[in-house]
Protein backbone atom coordinates (compact mmCIF):
# COMPACT_ATOMS: atom_id res chain seq x y z
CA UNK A 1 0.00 0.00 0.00
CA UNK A 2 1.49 3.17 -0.88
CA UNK A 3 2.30 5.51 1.54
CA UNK A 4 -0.25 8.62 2.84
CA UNK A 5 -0.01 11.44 0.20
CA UNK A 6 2.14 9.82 -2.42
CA UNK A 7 0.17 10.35 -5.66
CA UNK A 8 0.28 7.34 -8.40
CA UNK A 9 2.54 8.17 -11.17
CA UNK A 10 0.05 8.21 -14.95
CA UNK A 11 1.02 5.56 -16.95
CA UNK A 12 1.90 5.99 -20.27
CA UNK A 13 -0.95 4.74 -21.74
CA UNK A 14 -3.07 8.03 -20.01
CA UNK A 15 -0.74 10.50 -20.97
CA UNK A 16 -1.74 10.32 -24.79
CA UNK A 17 -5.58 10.22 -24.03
CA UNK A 18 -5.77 13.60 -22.23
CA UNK A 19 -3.03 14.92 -24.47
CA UNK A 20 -5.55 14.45 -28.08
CA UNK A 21 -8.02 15.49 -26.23
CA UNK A 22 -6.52 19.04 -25.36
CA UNK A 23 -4.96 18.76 -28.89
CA UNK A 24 -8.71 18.36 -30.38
CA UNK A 25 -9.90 21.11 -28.56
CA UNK A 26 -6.95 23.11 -29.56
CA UNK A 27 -7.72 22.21 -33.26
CA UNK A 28 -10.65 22.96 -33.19
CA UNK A 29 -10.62 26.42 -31.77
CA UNK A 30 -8.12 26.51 -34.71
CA UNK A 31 -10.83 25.48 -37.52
CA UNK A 32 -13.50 26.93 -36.32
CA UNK A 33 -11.50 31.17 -36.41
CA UNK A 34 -10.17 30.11 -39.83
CA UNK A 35 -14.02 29.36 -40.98
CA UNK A 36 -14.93 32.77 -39.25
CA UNK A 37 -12.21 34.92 -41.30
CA UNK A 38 -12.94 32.94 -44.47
CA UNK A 39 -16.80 33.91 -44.47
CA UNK A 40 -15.86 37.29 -42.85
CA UNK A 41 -13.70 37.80 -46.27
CA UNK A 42 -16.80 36.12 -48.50
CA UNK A 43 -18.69 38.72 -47.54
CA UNK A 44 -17.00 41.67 -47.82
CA UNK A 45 -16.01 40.85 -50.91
CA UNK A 46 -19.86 40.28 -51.91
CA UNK A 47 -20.62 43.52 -50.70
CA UNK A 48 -17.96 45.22 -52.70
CA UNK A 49 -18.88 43.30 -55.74
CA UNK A 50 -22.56 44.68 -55.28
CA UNK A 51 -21.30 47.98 -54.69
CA UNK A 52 -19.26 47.87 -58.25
CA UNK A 53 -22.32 46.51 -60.04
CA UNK A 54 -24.92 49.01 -59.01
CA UNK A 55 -22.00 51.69 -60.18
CA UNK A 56 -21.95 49.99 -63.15
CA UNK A 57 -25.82 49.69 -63.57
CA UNK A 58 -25.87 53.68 -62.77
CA UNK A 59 -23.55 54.45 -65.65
CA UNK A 60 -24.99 52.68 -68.10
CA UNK A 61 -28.52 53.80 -67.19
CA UNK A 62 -27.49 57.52 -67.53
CA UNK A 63 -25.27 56.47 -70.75
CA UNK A 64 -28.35 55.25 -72.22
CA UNK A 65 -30.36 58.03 -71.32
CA UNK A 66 -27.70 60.97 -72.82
CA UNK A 67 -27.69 58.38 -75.81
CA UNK A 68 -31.39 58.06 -76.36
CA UNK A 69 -32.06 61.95 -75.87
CA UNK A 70 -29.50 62.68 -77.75
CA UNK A 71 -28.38 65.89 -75.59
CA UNK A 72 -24.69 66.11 -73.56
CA UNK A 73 -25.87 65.80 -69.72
CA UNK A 74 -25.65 69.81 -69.44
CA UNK A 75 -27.91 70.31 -71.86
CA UNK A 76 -30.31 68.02 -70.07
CA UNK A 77 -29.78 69.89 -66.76
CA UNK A 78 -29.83 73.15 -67.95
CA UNK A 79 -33.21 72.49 -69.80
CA UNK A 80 -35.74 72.64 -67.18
CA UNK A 81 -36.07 75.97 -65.57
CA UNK A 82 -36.99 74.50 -62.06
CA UNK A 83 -33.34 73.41 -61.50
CA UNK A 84 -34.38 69.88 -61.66
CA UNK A 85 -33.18 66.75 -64.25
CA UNK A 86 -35.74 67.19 -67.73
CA UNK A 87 -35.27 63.53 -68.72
CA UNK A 88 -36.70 62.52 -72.18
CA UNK A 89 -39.01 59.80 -72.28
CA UNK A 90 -37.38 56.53 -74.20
């Protein structure tokens, strides 16, 4: 019988077991802030792909308006007294 306070040395066999286990944890800690940046970076990049392609959308709207009215866009400002935009009907 061992003496009063001696504490059983951990076998070998233990050490490994609570070892993977920290290790898992520790992995997965690891996994799961890499998946957080990745979609963090997924969707700021969405947004500023939706930001470009309503830009986009703008320009061509107004190119196809100057186009179809045939007028430069001072022209179409300057036309209406009130200060406002005097858009011709397509």
């Amino acid at each position: 019988m061992p003496p009063v306070g001696f504490e059983p040395t951990i076998s070998a066999g233990d050490r490994p077991q609570a070892k993977s286990k920290y290790t898992i944890m520790n992995f997965t800690h690891k996994v799961v802030k890499v998946v957080v940046v990745v979609v963090v970076v997924v969707v700021v990049l969405v947004v500023i792909v939706a930001v470009i392609l309503v830009v986009l959308v703008t320009v061509v709207v107004v190119v196809v308006v100057i186009v179809a009215c045939g007028r430069s866009p001072a022209e179409i400002v300057g036309s209406n007294p009130t200060g406002g935009m005097d858009i011709c009907l397509l």
